[in-house]
PDB file of N, CA and C in Angstrom:
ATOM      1  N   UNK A   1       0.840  -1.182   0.000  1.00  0.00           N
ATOM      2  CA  UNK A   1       0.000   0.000   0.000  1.00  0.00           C
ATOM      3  C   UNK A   1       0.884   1.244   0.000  1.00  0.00           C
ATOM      4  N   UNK A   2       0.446   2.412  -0.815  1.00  0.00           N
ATOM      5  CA  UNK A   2       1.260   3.631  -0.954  1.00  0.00           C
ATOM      6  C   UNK A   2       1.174   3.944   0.859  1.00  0.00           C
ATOM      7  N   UNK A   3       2.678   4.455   1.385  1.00  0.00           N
ATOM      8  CA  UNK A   3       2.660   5.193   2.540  1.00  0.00           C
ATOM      9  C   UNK A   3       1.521   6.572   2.882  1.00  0.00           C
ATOM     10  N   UNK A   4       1.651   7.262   2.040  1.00  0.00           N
ATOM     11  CA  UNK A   4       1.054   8.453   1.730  1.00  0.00           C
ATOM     12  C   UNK A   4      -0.609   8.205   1.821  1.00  0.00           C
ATOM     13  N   UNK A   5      -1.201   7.152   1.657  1.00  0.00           N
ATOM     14  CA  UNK A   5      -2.562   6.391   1.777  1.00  0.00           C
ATOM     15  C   UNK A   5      -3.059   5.855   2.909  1.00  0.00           C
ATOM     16  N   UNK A   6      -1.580   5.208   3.811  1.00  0.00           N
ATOM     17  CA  UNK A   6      -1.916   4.516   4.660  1.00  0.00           C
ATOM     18  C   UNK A   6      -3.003   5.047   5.895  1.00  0.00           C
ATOM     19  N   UNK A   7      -2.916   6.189   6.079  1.00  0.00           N
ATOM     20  CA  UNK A   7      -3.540   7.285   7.122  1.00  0.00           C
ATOM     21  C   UNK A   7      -3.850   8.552   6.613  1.00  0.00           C
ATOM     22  N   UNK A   8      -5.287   8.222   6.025  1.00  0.00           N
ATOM     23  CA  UNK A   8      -5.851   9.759   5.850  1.00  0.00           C
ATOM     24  C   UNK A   8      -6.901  10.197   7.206  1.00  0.00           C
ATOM     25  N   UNK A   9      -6.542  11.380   7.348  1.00  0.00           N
ATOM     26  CA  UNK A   9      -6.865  11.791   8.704  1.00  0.00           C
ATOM     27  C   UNK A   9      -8.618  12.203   8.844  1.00  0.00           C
ATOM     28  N   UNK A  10      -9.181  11.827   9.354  1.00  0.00           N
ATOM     29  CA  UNK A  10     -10.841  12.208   9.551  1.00  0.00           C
ATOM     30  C   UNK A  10     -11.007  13.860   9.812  1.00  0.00           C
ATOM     31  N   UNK A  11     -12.041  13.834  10.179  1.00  0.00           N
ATOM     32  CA  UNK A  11     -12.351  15.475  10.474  1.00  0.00           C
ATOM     33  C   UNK A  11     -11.892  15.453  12.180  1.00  0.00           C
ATOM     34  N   UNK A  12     -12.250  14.428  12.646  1.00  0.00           N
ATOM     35  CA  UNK A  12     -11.961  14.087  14.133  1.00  0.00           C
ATOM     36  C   UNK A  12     -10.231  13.904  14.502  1.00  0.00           C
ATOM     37  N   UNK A  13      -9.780  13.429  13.316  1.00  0.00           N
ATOM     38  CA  UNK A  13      -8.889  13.680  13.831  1.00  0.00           C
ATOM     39  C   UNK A  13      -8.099  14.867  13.856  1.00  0.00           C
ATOM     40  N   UNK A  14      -8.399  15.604  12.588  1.00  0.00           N
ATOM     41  CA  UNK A  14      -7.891  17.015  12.247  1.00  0.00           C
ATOM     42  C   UNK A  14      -8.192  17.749  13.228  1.00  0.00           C
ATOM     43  N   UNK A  15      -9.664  17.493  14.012  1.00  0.00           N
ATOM     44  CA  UNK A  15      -9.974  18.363  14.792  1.00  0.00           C
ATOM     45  C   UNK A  15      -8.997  18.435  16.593  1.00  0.00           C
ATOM     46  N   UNK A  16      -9.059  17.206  16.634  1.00  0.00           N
ATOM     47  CA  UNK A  16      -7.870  17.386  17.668  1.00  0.00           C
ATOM     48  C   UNK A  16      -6.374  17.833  17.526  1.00  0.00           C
ATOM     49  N   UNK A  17      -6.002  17.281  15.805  1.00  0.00           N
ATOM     50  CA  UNK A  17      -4.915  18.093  15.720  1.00  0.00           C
ATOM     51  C   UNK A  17      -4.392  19.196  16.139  1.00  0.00           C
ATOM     52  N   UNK A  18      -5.666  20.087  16.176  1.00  0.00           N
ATOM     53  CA  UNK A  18      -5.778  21.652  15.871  1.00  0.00           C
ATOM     54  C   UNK A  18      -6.350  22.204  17.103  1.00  0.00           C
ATOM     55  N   UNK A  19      -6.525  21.163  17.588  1.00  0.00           N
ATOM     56  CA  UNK A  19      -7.186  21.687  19.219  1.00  0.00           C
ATOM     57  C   UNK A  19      -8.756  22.481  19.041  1.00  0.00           C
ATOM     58  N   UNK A  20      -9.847  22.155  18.067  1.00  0.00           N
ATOM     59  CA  UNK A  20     -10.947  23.074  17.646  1.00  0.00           C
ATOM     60  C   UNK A  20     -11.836  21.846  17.554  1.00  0.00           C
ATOM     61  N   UNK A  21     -13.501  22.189  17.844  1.00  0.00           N
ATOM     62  CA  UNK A  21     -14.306  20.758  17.798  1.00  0.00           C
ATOM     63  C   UNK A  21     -14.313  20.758  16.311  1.00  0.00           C
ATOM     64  N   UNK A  22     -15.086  19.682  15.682  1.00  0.00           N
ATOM     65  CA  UNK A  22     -14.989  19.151  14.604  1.00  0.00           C
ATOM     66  C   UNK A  22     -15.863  20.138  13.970  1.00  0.00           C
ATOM     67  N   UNK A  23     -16.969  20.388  14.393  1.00  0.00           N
ATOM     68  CA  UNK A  23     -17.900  21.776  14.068  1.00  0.00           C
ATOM     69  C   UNK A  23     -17.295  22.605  12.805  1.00  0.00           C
ATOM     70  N   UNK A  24     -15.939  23.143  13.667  1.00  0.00           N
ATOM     71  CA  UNK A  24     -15.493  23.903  13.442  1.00  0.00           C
ATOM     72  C   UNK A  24     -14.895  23.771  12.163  1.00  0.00           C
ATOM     73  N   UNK A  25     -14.088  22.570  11.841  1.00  0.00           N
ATOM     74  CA  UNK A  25     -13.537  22.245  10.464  1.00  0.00           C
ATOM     75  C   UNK A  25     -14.887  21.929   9.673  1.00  0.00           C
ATOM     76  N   UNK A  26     -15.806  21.594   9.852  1.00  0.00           N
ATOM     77  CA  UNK A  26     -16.697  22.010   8.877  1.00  0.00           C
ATOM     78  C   UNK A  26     -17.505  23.545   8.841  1.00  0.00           C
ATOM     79  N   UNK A  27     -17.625  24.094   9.329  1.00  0.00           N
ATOM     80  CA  UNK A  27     -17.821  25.852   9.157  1.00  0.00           C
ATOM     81  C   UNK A  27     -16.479  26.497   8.069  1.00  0.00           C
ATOM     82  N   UNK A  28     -15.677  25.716   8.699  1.00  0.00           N
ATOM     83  CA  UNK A  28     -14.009  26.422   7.850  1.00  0.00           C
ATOM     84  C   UNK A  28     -14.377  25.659   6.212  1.00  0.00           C
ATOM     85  N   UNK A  29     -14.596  24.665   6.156  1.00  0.00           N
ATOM     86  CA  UNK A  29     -14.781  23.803   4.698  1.00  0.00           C
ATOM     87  C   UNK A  29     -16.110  24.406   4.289  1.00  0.00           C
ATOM     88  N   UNK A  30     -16.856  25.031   4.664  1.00  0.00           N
ATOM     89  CA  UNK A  30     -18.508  25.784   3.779  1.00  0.00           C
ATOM     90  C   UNK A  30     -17.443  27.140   3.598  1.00  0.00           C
ATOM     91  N   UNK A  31     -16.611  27.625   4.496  1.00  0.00           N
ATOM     92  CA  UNK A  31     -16.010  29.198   4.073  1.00  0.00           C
ATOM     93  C   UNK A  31     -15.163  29.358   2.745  1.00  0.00           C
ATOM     94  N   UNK A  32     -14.552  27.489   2.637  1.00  0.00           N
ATOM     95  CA  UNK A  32     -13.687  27.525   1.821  1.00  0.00           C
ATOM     96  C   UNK A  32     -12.255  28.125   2.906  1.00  0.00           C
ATOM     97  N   UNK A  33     -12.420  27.639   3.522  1.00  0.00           N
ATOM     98  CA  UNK A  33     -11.120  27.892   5.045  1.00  0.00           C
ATOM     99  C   UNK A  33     -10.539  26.624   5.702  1.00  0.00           C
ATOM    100  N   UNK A  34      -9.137  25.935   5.291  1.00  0.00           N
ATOM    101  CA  UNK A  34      -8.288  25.245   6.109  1.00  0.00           C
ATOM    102  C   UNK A  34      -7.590  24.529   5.032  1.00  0.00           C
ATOM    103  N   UNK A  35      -7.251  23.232   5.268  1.00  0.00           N
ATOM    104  CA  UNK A  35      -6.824  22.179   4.716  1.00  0.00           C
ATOM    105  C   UNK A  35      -7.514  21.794   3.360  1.00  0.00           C
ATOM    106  N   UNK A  36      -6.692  21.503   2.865  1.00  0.00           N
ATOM    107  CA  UNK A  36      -7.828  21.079   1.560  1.00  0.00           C
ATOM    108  C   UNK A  36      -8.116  19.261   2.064  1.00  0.00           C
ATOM    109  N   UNK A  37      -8.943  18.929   1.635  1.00  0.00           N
ATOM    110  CA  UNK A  37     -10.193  17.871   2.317  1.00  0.00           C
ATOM    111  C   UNK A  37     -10.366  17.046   0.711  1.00  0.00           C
ATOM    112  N   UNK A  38     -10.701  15.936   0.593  1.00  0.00           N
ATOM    113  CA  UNK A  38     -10.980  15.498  -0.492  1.00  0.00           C
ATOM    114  C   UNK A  38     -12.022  14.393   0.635  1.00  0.00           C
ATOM    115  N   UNK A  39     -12.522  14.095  -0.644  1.00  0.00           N
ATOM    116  CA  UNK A  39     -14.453  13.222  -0.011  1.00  0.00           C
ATOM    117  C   UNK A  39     -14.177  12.114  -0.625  1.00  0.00           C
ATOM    118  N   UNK A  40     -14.279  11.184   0.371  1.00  0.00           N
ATOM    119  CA  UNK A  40     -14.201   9.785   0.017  1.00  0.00           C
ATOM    120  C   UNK A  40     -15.768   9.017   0.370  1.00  0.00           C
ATOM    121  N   UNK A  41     -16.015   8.975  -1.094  1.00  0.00           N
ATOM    122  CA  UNK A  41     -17.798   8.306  -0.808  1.00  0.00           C
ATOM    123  C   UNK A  41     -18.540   9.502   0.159  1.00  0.00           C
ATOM    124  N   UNK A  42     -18.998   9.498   0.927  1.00  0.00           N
ATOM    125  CA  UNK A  42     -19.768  10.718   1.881  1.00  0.00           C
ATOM    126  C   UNK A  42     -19.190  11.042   2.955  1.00  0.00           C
ATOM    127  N   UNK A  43     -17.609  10.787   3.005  1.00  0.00           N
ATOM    128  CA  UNK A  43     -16.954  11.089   4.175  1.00  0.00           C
ATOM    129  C   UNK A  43     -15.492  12.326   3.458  1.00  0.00           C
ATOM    130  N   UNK A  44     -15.292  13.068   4.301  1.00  0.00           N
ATOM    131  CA  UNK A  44     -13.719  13.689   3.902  1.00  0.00           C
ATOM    132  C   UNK A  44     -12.537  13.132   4.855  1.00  0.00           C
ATOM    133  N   UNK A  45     -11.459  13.301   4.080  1.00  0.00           N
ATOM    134  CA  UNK A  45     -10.363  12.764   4.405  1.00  0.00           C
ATOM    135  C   UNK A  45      -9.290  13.934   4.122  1.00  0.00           C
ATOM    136  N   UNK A  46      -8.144  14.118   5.321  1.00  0.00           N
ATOM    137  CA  UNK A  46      -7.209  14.754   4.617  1.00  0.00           C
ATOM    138  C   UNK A  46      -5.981  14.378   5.005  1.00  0.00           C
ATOM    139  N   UNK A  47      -5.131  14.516   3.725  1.00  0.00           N
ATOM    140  CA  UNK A  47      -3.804  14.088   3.537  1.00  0.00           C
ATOM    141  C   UNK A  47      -3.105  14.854   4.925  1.00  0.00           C
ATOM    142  N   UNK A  48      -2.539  14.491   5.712  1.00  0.00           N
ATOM    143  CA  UNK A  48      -0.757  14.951   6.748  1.00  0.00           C
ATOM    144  C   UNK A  48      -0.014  15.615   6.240  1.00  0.00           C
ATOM    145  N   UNK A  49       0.542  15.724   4.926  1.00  0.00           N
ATOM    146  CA  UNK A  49       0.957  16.577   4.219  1.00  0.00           C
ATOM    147  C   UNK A  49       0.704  17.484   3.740  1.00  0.00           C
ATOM    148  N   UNK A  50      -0.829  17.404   3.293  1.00  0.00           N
ATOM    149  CA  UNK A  50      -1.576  18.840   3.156  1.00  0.00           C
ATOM    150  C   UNK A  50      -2.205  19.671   3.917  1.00  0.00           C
ATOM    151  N   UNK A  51      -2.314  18.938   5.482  1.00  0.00           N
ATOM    152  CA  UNK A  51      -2.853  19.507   6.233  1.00  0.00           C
ATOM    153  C   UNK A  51      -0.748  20.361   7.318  1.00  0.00           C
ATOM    154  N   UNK A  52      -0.190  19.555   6.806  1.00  0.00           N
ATOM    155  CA  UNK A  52       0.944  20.788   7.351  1.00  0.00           C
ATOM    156  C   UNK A  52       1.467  21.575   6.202  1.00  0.00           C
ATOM    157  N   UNK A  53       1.526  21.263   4.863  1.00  0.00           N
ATOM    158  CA  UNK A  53       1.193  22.328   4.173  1.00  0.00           C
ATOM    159  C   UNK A  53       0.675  23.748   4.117  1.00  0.00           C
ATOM    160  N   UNK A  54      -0.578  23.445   4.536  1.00  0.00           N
ATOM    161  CA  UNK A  54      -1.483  24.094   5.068  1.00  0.00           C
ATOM    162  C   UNK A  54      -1.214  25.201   6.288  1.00  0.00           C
ATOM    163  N   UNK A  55      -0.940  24.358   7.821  1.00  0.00           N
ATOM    164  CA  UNK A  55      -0.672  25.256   8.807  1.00  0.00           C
ATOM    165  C   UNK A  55       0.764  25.750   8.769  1.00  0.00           C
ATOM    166  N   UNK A  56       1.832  25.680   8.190  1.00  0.00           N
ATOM    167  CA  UNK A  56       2.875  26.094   7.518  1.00  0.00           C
ATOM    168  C   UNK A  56       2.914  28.039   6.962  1.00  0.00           C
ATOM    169  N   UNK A  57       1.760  27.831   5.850  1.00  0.00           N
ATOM    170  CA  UNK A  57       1.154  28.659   5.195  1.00  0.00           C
ATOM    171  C   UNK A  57       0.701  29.865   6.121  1.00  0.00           C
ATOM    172  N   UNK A  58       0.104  29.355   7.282  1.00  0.00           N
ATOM    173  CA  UNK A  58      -0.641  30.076   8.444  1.00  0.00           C
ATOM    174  C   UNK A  58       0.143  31.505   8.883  1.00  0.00           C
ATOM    175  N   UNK A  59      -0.112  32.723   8.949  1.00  0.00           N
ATOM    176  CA  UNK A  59       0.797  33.916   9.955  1.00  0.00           C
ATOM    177  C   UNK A  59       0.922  33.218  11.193  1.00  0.00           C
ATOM    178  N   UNK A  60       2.302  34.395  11.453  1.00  0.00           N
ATOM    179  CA  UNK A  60       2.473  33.872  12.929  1.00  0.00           C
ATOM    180  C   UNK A  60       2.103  34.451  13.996  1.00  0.00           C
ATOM    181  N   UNK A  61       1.005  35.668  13.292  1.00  0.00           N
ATOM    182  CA  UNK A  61       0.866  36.958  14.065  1.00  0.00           C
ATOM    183  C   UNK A  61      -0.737  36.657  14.788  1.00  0.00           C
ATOM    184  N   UNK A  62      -0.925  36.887  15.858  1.00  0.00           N
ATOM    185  CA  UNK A  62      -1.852  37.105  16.695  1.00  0.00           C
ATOM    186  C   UNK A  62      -2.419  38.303  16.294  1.00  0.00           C
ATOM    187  N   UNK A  63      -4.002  38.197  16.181  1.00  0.00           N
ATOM    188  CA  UNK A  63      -4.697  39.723  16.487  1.00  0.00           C
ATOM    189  C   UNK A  63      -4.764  39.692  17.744  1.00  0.00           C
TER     190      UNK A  63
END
């Protein structure tokens, strides 16, 4: 099995990643806001790589 396949991360898990309820990564995915997410059958999944991609991308600045 491709490594890169072996563990695509749920919304649950993203959501603890990030320390935010799961709610929340879906409010951010209707804004078009976070990780990019791909849908597997009626569920999303996201790549580890795109999700630090992602917070990488992020400022480091506090309002």
């Amino acid at each position: 099995m491709n490594p890169r396949l072996a563990k695509l991360w749920t919304v649950q898990d993203l959501a603890e990643f990030l320390g935010v309820p799961p709610k929340t990564i879906y409010a951010w995915r209707s804004q078009g806001y976070g990780p990019k997410g791909k849908k597997v059958g009626r569920y999303v999944r996201f790549d580890p790589a795109d999700v630090e991609a992602w917070f990488d991308g992020l400022s480091d600045e506090v309002a």
